[in-house]
C-alpha atoms as a PDB file:
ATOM      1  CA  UNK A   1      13.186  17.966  19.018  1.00  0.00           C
ATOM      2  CA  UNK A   2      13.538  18.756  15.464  1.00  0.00           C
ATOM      3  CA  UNK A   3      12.306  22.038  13.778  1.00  0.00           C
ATOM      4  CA  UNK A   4       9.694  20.035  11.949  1.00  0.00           C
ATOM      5  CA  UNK A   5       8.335  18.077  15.012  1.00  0.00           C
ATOM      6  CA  UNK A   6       7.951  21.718  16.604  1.00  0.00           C
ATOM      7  CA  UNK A   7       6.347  23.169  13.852  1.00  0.00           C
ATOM      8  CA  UNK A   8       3.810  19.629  13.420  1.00  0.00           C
ATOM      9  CA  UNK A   9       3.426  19.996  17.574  1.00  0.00           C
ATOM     10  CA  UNK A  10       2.457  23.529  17.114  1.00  0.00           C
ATOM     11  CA  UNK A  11       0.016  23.441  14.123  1.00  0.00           C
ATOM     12  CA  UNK A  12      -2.084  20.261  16.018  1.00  0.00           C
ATOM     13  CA  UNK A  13      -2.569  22.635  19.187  1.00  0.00           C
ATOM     14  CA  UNK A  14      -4.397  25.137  16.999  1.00  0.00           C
ATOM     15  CA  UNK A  15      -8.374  24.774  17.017  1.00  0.00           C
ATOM     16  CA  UNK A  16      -8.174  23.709  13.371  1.00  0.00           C
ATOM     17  CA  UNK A  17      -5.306  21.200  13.827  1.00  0.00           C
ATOM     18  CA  UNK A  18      -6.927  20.030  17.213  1.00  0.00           C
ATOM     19  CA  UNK A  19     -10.350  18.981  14.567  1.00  0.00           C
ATOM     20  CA  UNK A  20      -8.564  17.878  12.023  1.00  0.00           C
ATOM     21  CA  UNK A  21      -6.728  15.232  14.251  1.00  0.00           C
ATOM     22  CA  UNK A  22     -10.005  14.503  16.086  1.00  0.00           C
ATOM     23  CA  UNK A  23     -11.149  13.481  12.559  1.00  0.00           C
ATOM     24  CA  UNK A  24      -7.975  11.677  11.818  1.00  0.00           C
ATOM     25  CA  UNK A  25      -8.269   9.553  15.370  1.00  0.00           C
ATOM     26  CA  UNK A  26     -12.067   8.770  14.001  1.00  0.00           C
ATOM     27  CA  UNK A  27     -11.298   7.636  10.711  1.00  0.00           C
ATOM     28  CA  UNK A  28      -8.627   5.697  12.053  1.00  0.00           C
ATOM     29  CA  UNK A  29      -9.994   3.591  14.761  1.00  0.00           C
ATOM     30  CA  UNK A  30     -12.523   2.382  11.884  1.00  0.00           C
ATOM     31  CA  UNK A  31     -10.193   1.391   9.958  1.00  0.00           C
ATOM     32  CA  UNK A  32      -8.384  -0.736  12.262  1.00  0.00           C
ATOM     33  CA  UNK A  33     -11.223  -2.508  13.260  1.00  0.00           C
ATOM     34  CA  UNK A  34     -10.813  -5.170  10.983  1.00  0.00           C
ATOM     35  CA  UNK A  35      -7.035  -5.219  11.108  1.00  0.00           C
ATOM     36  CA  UNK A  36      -5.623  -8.511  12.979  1.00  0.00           C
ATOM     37  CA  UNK A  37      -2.039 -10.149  13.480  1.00  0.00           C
ATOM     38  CA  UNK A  38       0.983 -10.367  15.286  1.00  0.00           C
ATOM     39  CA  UNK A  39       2.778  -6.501  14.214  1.00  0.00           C
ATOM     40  CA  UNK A  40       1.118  -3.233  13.284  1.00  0.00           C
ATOM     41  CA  UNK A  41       4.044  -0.095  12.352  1.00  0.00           C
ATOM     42  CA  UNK A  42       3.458   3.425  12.089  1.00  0.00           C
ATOM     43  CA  UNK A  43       6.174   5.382  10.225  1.00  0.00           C
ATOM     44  CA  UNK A  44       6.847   8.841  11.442  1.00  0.00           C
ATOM     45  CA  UNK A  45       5.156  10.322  14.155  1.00  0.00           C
ATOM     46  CA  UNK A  46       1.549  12.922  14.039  1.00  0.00           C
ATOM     47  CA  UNK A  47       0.504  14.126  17.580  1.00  0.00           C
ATOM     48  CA  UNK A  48       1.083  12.036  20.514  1.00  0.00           C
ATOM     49  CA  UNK A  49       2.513   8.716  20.173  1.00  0.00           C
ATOM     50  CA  UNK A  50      -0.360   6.961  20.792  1.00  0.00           C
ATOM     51  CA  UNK A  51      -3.127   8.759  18.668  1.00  0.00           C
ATOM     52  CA  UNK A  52      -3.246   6.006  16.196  1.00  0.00           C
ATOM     53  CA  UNK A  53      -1.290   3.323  17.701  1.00  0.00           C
ATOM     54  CA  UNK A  54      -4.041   2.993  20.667  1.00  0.00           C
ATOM     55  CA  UNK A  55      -6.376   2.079  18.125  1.00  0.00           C
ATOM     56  CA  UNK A  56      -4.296  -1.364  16.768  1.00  0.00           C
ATOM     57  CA  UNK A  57      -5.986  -4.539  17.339  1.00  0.00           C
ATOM     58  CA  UNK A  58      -2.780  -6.093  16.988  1.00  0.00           C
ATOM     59  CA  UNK A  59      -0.319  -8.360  19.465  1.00  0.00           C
ATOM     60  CA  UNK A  60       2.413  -5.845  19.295  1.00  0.00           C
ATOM     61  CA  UNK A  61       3.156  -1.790  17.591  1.00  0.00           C
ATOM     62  CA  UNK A  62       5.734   0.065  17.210  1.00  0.00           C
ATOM     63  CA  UNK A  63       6.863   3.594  15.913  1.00  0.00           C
ATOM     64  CA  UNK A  64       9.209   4.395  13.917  1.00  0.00           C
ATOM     65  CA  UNK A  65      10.557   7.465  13.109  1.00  0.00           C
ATOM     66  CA  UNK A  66      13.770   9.375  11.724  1.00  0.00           C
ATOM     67  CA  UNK A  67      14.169  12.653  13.562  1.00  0.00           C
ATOM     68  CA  UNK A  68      15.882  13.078  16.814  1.00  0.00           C
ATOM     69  CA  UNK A  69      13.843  13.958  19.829  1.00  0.00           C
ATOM     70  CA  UNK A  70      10.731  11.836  18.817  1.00  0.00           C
ATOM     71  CA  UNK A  71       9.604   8.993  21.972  1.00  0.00           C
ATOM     72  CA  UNK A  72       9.773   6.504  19.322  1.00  0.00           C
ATOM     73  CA  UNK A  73      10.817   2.735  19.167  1.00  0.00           C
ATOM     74  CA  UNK A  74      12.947   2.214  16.468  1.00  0.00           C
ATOM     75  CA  UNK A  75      15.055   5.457  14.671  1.00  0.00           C
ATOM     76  CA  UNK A  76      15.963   4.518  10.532  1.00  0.00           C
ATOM     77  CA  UNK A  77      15.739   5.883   7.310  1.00  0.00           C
ATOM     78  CA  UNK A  78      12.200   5.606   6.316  1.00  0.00           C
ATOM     79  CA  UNK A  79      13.615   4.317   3.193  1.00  0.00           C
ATOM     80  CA  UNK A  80      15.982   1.460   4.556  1.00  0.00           C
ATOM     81  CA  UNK A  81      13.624   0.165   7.526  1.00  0.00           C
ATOM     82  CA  UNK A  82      15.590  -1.993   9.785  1.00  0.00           C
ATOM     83  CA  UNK A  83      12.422  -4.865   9.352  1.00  0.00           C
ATOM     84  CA  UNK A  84      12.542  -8.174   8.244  1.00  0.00           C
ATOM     85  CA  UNK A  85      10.921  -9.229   5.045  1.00  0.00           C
ATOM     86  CA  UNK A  86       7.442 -10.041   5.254  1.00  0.00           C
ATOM     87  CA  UNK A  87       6.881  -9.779   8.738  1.00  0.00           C
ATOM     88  CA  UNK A  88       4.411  -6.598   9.494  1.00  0.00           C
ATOM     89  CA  UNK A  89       0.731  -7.066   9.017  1.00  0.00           C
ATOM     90  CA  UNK A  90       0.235  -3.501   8.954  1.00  0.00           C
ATOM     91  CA  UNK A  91       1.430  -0.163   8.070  1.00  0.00           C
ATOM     92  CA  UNK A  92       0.608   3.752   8.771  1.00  0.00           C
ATOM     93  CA  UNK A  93       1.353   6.603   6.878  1.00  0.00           C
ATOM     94  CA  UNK A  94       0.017   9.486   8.920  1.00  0.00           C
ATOM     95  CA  UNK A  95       1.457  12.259   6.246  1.00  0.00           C
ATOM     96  CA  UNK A  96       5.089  10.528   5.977  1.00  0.00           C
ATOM     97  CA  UNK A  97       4.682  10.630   2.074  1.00  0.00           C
ATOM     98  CA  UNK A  98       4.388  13.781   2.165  1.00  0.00           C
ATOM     99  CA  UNK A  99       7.155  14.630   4.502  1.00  0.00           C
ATOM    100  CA  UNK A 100       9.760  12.173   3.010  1.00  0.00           C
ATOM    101  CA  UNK A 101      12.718  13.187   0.227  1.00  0.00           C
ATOM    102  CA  UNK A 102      11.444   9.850  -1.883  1.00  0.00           C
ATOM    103  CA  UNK A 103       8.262   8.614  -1.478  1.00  0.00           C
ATOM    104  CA  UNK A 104       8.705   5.812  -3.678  1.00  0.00           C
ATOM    105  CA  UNK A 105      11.203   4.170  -1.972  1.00  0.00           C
ATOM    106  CA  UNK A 106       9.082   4.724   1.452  1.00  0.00           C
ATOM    107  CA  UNK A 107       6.467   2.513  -0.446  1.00  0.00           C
ATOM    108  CA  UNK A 108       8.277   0.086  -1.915  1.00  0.00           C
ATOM    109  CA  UNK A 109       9.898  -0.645   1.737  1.00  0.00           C
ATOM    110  CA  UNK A 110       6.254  -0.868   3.076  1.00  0.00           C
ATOM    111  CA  UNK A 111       5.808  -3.367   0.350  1.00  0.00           C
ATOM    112  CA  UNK A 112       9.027  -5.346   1.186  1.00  0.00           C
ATOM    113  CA  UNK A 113       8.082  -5.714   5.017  1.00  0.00           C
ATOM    114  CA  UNK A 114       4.455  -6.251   4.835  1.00  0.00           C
ATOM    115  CA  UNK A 115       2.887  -9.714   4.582  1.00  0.00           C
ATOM    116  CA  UNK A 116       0.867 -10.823   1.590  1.00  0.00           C
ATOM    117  CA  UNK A 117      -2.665  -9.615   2.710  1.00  0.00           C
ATOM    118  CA  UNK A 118      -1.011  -7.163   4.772  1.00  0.00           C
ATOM    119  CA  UNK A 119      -2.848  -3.775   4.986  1.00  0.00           C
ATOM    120  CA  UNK A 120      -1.608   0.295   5.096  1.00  0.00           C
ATOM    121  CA  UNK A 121      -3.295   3.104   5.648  1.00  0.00           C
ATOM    122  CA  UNK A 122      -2.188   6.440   3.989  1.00  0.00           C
ATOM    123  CA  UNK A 123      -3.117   9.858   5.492  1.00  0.00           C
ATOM    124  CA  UNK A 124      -2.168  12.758   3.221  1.00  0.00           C
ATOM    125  CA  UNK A 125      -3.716  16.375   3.138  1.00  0.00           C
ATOM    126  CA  UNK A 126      -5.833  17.607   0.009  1.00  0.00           C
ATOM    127  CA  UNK A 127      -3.930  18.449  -2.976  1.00  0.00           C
ATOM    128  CA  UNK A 128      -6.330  20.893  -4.180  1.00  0.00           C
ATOM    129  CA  UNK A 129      -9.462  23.547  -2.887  1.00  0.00           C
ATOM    130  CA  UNK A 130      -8.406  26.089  -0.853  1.00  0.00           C
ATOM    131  CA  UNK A 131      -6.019  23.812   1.275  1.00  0.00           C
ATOM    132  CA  UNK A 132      -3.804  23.061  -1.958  1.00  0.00           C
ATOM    133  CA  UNK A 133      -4.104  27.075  -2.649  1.00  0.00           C
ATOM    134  CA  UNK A 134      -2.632  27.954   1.167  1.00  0.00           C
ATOM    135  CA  UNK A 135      -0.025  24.886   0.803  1.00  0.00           C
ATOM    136  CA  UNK A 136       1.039  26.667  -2.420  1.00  0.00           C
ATOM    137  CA  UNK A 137       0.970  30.298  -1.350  1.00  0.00           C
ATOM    138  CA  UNK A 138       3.011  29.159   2.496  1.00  0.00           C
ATOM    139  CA  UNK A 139       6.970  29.330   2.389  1.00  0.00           C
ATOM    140  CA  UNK A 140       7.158  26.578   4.719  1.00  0.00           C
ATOM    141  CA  UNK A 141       4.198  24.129   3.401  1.00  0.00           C
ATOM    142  CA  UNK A 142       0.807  24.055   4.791  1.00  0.00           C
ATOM    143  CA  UNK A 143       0.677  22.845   7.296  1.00  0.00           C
ATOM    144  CA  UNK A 144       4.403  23.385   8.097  1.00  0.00           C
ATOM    145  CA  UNK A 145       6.527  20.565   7.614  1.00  0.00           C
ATOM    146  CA  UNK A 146       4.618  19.634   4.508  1.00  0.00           C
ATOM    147  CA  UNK A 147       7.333  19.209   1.746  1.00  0.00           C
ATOM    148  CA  UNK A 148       4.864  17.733  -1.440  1.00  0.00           C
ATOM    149  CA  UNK A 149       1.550  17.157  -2.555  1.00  0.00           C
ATOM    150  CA  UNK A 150       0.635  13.814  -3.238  1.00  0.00           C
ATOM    151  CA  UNK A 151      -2.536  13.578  -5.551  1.00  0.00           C
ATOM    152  CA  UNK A 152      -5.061  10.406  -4.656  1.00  0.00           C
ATOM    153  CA  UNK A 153      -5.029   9.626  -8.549  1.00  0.00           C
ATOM    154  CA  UNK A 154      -0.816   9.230  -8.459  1.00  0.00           C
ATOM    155  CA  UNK A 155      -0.800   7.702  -5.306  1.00  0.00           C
ATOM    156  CA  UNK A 156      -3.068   4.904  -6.212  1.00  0.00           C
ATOM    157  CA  UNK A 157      -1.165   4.110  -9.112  1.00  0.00           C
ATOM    158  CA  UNK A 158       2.126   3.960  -7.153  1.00  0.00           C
ATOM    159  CA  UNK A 159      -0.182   1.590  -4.985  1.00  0.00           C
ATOM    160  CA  UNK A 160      -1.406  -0.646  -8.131  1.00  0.00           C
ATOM    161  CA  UNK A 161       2.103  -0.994  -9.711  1.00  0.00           C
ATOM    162  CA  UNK A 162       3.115  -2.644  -6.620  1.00  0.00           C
ATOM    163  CA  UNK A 163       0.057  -5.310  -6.529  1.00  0.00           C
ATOM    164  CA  UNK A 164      -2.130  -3.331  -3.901  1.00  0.00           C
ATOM    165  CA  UNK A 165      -5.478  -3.268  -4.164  1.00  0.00           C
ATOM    166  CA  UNK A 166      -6.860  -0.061  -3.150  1.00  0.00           C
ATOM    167  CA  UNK A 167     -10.848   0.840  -2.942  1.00  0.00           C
ATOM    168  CA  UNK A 168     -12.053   4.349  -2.807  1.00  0.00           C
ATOM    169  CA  UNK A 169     -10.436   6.811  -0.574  1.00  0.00           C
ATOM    170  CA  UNK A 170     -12.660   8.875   2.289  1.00  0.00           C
ATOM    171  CA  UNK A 171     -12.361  12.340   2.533  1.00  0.00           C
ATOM    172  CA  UNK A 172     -12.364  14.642   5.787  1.00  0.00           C
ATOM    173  CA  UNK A 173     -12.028  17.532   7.395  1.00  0.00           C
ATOM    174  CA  UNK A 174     -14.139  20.052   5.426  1.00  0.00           C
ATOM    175  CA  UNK A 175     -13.250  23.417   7.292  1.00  0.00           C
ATOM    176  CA  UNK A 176     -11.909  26.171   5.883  1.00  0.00           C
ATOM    177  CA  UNK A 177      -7.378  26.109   6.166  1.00  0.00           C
ATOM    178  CA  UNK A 178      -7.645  29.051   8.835  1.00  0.00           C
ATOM    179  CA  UNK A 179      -6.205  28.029  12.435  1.00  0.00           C
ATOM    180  CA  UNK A 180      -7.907  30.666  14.268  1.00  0.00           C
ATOM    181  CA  UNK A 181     -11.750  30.320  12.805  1.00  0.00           C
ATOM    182  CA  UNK A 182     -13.947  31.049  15.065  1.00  0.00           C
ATOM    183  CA  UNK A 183     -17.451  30.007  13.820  1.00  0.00           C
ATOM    184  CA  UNK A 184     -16.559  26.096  13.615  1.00  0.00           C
ATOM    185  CA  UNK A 185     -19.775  25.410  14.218  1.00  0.00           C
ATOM    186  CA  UNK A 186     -21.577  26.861  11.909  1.00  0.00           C
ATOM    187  CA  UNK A 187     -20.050  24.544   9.135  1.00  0.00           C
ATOM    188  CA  UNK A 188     -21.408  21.631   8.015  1.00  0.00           C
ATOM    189  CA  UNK A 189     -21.234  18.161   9.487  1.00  0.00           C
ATOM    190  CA  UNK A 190     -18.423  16.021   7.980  1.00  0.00           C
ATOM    191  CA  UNK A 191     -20.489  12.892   6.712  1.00  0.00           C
ATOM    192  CA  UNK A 192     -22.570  15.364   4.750  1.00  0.00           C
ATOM    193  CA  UNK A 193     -19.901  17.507   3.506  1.00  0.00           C
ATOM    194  CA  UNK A 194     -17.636  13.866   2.478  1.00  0.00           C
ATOM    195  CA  UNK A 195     -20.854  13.192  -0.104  1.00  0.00           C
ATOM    196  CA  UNK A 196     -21.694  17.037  -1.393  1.00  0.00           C
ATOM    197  CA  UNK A 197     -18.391  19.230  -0.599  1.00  0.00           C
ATOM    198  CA  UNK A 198     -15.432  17.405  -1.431  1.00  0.00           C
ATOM    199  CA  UNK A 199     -13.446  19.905  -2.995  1.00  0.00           C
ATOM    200  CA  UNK A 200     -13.869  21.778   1.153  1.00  0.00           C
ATOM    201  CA  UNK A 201     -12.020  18.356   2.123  1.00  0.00           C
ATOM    202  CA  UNK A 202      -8.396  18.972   3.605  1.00  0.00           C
ATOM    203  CA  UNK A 203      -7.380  15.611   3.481  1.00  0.00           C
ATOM    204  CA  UNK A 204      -7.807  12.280   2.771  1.00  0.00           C
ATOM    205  CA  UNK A 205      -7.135   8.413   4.057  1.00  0.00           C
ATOM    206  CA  UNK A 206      -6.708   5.651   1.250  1.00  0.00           C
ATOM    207  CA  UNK A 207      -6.551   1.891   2.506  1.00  0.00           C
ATOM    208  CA  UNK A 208      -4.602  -0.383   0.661  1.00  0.00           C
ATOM    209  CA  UNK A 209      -3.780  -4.033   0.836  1.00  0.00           C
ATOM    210  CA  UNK A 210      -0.811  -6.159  -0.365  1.00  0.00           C
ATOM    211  CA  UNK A 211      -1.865  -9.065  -2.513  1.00  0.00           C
ATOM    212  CA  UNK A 212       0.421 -11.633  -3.985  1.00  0.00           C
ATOM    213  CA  UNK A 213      -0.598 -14.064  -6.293  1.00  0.00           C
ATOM    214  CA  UNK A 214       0.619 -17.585  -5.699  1.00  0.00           C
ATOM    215  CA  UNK A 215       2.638 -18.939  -8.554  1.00  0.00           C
ATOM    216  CA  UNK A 216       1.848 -22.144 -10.285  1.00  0.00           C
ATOM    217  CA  UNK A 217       4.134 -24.343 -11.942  1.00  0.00           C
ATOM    218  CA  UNK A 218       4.143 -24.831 -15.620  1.00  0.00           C
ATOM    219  CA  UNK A 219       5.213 -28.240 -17.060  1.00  0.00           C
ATOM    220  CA  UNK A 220       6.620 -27.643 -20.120  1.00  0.00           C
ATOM    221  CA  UNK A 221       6.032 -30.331 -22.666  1.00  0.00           C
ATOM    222  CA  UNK A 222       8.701 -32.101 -23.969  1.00  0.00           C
ATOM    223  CA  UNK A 223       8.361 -34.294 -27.498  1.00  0.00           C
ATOM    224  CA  UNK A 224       9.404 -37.821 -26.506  1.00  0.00           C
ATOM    225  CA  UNK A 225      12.806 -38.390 -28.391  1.00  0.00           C
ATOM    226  CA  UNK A 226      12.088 -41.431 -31.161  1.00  0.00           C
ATOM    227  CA  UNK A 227      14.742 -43.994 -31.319  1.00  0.00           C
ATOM    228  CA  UNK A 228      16.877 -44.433 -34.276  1.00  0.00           C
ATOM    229  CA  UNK A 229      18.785 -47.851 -35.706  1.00  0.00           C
ATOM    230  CA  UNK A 230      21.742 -48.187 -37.524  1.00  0.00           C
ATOM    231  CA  UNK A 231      21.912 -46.124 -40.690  1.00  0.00           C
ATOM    232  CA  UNK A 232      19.292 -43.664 -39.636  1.00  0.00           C
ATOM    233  CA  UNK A 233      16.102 -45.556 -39.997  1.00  0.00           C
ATOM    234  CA  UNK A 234      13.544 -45.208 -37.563  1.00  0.00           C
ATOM    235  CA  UNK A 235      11.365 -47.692 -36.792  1.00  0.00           C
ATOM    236  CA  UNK A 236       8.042 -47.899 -37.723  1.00  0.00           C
ATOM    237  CA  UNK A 237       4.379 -49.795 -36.272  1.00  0.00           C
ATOM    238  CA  UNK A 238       3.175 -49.968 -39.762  1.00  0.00           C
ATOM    239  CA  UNK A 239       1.970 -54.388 -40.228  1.00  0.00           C
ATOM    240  CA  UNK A 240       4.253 -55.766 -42.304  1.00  0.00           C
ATOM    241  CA  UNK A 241       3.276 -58.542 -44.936  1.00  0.00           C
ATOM    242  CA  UNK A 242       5.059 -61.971 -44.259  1.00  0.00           C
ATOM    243  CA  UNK A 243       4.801 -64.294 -46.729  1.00  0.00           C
ATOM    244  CA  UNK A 244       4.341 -67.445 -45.695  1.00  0.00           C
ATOM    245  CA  UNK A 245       4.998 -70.804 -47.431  1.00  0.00           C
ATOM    246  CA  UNK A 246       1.716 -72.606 -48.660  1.00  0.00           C
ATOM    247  CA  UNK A 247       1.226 -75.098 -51.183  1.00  0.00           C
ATOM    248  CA  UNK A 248       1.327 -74.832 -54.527  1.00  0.00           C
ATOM    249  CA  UNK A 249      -2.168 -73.998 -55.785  1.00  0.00           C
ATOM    250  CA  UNK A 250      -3.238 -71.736 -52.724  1.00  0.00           C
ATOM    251  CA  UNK A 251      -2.924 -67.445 -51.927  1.00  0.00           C
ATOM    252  CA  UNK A 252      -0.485 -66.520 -49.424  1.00  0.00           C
ATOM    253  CA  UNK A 253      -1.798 -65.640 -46.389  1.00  0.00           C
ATOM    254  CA  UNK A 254      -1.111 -62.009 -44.546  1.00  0.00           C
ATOM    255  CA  UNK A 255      -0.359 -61.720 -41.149  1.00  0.00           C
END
């Protein structure tokens, strides 16, 4: 197992990473709910291999994952998925943004192998409060492992570019970046802390989903070519007069 697995194993066996997962697991299972189809994928492992994945309502999952020693299915680049083209329905990001060199190219993979309508769900940790402050003031990242910090504002425009639509994110976790607290209980309950303490939050999940619009086809008009005769005249649908013989005495008719 790699140094960073260790380091992730070790932080989510600590009372604080034990509750922040718990909250994770919550958030999660909501929303999958309303998540059907044939393939679900979660890229790079958090916790146990089946924290999230147990939660998938669809036919098959998989994880994938790019460090040696992690149980998971498939072992690629993050960044060149071995995945056909439109064939996922959808996508996890349990803090793989923020542990990935490029995190562009992560998304614009997810967007290659996802299905129009497809959904992903992003997990990242709060780029600001006191969690940002301890990510900022650690050597290693906070928690370790954690290379970046991702702001919800930049990430939803990395989202947009690529034809996502993306409602408001939900914050959790609103606990105080100290493994080792004691008095978790006398802080206050997460759905009232999401509406009146989000700058306490240590993280946040964003759902996105892919839409495509269909193209239509555009006729183009074309001016109908007029025929020309000999000598470059074009013909005309003016009436003509014809005069017509008629005796002497009498006006010509028209015609």
């Amino acid at each position: 197992m790699s140094s960073e697995s260790t380091a992730v194993t070790e932080w989510l066996a600590t009372p604080l990473g034990r509750r922040c997962l718990a909250n994770e697991q919550r958030l999660m299972r909501r929303a999958l709910e309303r998540v059907f189809g044939e393939q679900l994928l979660q890229l790079g492992a958090w916790g146990a291999r089946n924290s999230f994945l147990r939660y998938a309502r669809t036919q098959r999952r998989a994880l994938i994952d790019w460090r040696p020693g992690v149980a998971a299915d498939v072992v690629c680049d993050p960044e060149q998925l071995a995945v056909a083209s439109d064939s996922v329905d959808a996508v996890l990001l349990p803090h793989t943004l923020e542990r990935s060199a490029s995190p562009h190219a992560v998304l614009r993979e997810v967007d290659r192998v996802l299905r129009p309508d497809g959904h992903l769900i992003v997990l990242c940790f709060a780029p600001g409060g006191l969690w940002g402050l301890r990510h900022l003031l650690s050597s290693r990242g906070y928690p370790a492992g954690r290379d970046r910090v991702i702001r919800e504002g930049r990430l939803r425009d990395w989202l947009e570019l690529l034809s996502f639509d993306v409602p408001a994110a939900i914050r959790y976790c609103h606990t105080l970046p100290i493994e080792r607290f004691k008095q978790l209980k006398l802080l206050p309950r997460e759905e009232w802390a999401q509406r009146w303490l989000p700058p306490l939050s240590g993280g946040y999940l964003l759902r996105a989903q892919k839409r495509v619009q269909p193209l239509t086809p555009v006729r183009l008009w074309r001016r109908q070519p007029r025929l020309r005769v000999v000598g470059g005249l074009e013909p005309t649908t003016r009436s003509t007069v014809r005069a017509i013989p008629h005796p002497a005495g009498e006006p010509p008719e028209r015609s």
